[in-house]
N, C-alpha and C. Protein backbone atom coordinates (compact mmCIF):
# COMPACT_ATOMS: atom_id res chain seq x y z
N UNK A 1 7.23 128.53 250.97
CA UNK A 1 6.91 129.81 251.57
C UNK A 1 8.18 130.63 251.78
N UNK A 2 9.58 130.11 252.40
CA UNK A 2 10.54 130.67 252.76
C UNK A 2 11.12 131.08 251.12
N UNK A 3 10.77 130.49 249.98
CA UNK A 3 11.39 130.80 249.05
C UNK A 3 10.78 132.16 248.17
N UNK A 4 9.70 132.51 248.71
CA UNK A 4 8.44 133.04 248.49
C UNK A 4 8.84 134.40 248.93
N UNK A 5 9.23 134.34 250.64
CA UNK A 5 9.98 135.36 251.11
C UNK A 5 11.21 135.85 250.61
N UNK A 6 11.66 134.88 250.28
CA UNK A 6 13.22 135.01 249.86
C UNK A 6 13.39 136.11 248.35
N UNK A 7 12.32 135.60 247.65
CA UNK A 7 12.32 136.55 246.70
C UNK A 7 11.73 137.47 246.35
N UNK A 8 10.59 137.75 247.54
CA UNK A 8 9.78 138.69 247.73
C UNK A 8 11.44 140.14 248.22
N UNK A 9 12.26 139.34 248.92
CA UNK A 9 13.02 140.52 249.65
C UNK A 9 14.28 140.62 248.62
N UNK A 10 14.61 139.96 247.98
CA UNK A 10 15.57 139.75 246.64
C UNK A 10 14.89 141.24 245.90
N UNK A 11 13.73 141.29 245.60
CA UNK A 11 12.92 142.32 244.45
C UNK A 11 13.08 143.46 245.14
N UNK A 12 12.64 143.40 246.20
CA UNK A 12 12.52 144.49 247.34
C UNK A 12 14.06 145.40 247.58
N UNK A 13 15.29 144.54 247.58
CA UNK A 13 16.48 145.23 247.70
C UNK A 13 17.04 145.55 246.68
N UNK A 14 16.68 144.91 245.35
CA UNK A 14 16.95 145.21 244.06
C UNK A 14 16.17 146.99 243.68
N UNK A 15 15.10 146.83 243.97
CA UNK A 15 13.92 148.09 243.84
C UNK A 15 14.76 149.18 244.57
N UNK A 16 15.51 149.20 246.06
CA UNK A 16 15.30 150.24 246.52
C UNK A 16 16.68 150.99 246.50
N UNK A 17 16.63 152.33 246.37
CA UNK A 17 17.64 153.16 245.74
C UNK A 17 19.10 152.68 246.86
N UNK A 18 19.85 153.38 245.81
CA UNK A 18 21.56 153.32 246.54
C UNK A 18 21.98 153.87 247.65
N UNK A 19 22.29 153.62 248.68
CA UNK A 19 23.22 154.82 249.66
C UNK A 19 24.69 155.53 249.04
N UNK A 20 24.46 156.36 249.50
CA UNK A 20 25.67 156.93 248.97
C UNK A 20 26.34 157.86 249.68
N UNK A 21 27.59 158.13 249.78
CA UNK A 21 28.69 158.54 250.75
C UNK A 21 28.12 159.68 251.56
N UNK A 22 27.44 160.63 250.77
CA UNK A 22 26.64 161.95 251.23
C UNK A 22 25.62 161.80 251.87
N UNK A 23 24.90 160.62 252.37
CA UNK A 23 23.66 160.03 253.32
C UNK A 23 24.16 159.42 254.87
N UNK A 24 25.23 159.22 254.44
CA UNK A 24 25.85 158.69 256.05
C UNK A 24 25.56 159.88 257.37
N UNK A 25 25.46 160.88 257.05
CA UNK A 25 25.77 162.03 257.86
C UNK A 25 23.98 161.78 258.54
N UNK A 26 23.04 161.85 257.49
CA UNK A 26 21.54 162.10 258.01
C UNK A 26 21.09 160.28 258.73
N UNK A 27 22.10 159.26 258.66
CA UNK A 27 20.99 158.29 259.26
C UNK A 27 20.18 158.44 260.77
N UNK A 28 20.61 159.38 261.78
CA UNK A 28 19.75 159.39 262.56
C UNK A 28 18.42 160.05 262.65
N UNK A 29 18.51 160.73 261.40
CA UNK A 29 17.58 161.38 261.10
C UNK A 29 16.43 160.51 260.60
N UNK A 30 16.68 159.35 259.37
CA UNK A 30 16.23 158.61 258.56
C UNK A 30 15.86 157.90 259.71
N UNK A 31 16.57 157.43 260.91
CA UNK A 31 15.83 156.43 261.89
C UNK A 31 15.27 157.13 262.21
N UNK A 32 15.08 158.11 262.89
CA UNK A 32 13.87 159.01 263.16
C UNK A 32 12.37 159.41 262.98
N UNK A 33 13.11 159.27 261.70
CA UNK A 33 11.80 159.48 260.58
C UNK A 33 11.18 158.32 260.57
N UNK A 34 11.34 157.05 260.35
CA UNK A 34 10.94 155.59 260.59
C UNK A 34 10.18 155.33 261.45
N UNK A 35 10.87 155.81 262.46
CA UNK A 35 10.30 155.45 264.15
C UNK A 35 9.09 156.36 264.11
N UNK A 36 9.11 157.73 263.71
CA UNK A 36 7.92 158.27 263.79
C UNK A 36 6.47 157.96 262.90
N UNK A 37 6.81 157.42 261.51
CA UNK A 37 6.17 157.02 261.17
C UNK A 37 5.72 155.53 261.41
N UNK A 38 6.01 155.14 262.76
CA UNK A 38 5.48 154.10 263.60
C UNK A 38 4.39 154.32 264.12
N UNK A 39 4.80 155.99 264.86
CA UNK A 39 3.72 155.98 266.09
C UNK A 39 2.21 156.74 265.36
N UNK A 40 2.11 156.47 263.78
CA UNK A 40 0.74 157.19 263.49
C UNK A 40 -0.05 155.92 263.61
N UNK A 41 -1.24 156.74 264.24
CA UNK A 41 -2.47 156.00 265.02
C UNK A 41 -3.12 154.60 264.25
N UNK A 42 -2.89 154.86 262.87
CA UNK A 42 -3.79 154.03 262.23
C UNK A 42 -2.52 152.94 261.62
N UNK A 43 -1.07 153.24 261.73
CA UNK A 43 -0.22 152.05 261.67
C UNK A 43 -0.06 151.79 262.99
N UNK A 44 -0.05 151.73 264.00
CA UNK A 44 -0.11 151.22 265.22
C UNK A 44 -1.13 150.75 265.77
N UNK A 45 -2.31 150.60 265.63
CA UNK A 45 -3.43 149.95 265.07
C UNK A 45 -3.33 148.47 264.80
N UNK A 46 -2.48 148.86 262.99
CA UNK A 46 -2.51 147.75 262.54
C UNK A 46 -1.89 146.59 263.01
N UNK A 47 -0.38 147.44 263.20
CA UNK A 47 1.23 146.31 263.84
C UNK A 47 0.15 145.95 264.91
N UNK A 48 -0.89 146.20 266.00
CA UNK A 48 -1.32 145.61 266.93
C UNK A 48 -2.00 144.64 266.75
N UNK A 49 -2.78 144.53 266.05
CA UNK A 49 -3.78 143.63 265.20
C UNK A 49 -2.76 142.74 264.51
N UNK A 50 -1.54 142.69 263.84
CA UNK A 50 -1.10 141.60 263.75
C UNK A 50 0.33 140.83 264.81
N UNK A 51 -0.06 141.57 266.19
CA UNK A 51 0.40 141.14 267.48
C UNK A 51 2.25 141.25 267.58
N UNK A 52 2.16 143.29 266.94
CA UNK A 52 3.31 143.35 266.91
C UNK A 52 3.18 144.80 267.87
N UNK A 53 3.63 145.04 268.68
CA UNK A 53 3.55 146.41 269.76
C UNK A 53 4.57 147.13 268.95
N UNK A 54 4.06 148.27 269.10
CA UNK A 54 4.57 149.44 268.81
C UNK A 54 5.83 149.73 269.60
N UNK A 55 6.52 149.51 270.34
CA UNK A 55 7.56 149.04 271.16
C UNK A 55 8.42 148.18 270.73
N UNK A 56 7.60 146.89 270.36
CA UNK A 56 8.63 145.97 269.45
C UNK A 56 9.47 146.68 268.09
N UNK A 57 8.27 147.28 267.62
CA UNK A 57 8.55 147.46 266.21
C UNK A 57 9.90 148.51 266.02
N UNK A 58 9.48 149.84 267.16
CA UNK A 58 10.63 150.42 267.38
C UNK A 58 11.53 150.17 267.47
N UNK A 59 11.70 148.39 268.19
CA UNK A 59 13.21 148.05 268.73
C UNK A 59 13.88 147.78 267.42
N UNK A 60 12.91 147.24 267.24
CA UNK A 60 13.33 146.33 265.51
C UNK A 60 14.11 147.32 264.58
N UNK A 61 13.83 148.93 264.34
CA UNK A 61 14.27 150.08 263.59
C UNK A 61 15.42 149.82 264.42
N UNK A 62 15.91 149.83 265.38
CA UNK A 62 17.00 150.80 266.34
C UNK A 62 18.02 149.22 266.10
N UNK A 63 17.28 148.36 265.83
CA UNK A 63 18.14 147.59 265.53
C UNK A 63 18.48 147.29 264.02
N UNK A 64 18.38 147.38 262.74
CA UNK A 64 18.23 147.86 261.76
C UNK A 64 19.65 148.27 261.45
N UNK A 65 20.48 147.85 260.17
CA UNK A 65 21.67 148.49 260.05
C UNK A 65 21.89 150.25 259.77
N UNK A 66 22.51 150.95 259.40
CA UNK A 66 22.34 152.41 258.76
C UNK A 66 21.94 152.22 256.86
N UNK A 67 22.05 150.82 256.51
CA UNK A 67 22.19 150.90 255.33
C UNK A 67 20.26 150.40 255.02
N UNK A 68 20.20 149.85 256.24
CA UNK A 68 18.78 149.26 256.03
C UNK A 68 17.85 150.50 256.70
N UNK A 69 18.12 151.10 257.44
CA UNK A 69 17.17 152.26 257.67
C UNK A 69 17.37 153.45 256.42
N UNK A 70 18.47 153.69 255.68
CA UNK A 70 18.51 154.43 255.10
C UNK A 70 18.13 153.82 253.20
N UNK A 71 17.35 152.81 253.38
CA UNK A 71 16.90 151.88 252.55
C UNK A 71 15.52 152.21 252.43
N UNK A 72 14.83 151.67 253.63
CA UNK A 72 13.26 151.89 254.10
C UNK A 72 13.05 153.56 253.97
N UNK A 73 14.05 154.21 254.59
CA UNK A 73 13.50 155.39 254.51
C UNK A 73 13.67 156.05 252.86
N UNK A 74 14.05 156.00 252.41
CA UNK A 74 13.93 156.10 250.50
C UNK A 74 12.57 155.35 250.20
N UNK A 75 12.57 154.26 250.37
CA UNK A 75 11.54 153.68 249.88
C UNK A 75 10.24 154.63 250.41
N UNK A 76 10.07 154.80 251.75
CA UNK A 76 9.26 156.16 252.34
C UNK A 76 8.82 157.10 251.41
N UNK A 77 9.95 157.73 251.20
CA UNK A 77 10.48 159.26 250.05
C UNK A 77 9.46 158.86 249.01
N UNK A 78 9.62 157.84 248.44
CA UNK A 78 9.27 157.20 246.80
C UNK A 78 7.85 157.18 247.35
N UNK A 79 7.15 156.58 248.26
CA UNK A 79 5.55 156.09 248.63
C UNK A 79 5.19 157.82 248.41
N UNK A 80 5.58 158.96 249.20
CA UNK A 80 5.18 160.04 249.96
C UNK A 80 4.97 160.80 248.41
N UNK A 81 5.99 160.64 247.66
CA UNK A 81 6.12 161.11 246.78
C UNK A 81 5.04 160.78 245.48
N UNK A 82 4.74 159.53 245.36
CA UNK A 82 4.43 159.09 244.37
C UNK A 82 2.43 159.15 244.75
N UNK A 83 2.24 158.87 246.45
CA UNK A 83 0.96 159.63 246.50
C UNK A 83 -0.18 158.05 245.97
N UNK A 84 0.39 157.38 245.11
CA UNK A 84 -0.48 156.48 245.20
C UNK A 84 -1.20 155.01 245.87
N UNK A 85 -0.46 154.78 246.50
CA UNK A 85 -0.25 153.63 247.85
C UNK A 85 -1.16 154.22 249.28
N UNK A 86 -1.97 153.43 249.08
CA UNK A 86 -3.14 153.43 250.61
C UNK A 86 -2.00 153.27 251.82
N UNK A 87 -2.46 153.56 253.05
CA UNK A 87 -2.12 153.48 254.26
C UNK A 87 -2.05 151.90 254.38
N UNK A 88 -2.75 151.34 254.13
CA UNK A 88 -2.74 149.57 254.07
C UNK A 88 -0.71 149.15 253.24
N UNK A 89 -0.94 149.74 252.26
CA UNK A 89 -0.09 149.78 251.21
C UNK A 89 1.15 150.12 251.78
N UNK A 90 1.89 150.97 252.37
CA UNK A 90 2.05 151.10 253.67
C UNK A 90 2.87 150.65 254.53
N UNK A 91 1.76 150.30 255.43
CA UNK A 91 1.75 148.97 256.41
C UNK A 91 2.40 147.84 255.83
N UNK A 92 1.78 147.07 254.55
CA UNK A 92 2.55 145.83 254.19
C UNK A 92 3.71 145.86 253.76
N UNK A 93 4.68 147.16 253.62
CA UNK A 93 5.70 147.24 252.99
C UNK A 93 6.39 147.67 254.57
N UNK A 94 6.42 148.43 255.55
CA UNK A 94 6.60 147.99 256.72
C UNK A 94 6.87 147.10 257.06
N UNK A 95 5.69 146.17 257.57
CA UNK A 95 5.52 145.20 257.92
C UNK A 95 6.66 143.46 257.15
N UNK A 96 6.15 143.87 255.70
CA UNK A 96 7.71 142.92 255.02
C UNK A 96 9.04 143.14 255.29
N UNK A 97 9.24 144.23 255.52
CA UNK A 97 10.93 145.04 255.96
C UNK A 97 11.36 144.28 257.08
N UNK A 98 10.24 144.52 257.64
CA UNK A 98 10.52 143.78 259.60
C UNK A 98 10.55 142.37 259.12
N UNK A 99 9.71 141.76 258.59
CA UNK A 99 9.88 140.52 258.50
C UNK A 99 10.97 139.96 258.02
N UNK A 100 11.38 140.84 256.62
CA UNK A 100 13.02 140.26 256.41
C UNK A 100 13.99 140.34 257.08
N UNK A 101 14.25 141.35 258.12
CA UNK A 101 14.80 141.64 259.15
C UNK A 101 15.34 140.53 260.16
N UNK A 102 13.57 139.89 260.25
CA UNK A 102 13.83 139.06 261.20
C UNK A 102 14.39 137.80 260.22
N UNK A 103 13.80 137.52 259.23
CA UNK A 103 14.26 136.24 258.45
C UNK A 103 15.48 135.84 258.16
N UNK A 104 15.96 137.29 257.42
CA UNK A 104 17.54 137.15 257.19
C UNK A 104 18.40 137.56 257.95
């Protein structure tokens, strides 16, 4: 299972775009943006249902490096953009972020 994770988040950091010198300036913004797309009704919902508070989850962002919020939030960009990924869809890509978070 841990190896399962392991390369579930290997693909996942490989996939998601570069930071680059000109992004340092917006990460509080990018945490921002994260955190807010916490508090919509139907992902806070979910994180509850799998016995994660909306509180936790926040802490979890604020704890989050600048390179890893400004990671998730691209990956964001790419979902918003691309239009095809359910709200579920989403959630589990959320929800894996935090988990590697906590794993690694």
């Amino acid at each position: 299972m841990r190896t399962l994770l392991r390369t579930i988040a290997l693909a996942a950091m490989l996939a998601a775009p570069q930071a680059y010198a000109g992004m340092i300036g917006v990460e509080d913004t990018e945490r921002d943006r994260v955190k807010s797309m916490l508090e919509r009704p139907e992902l806070a919902t979910q994180l509850e249902k799998m016995g994660v508070s909306a509180a936790d989850a926040r802490a979890r962002v604020d704890a989050m490096t600048p390179e890893e919020v400004s990671q998730l939030a691209g990956r964001l960009d790419q979902l918003a953009a691309g239009g095809a990924l359910s709200n579920q869809d989403l959630l589990l890509i959320v929800i894996l972020l935090l988990v590697l978070i906590i794993i690694l």
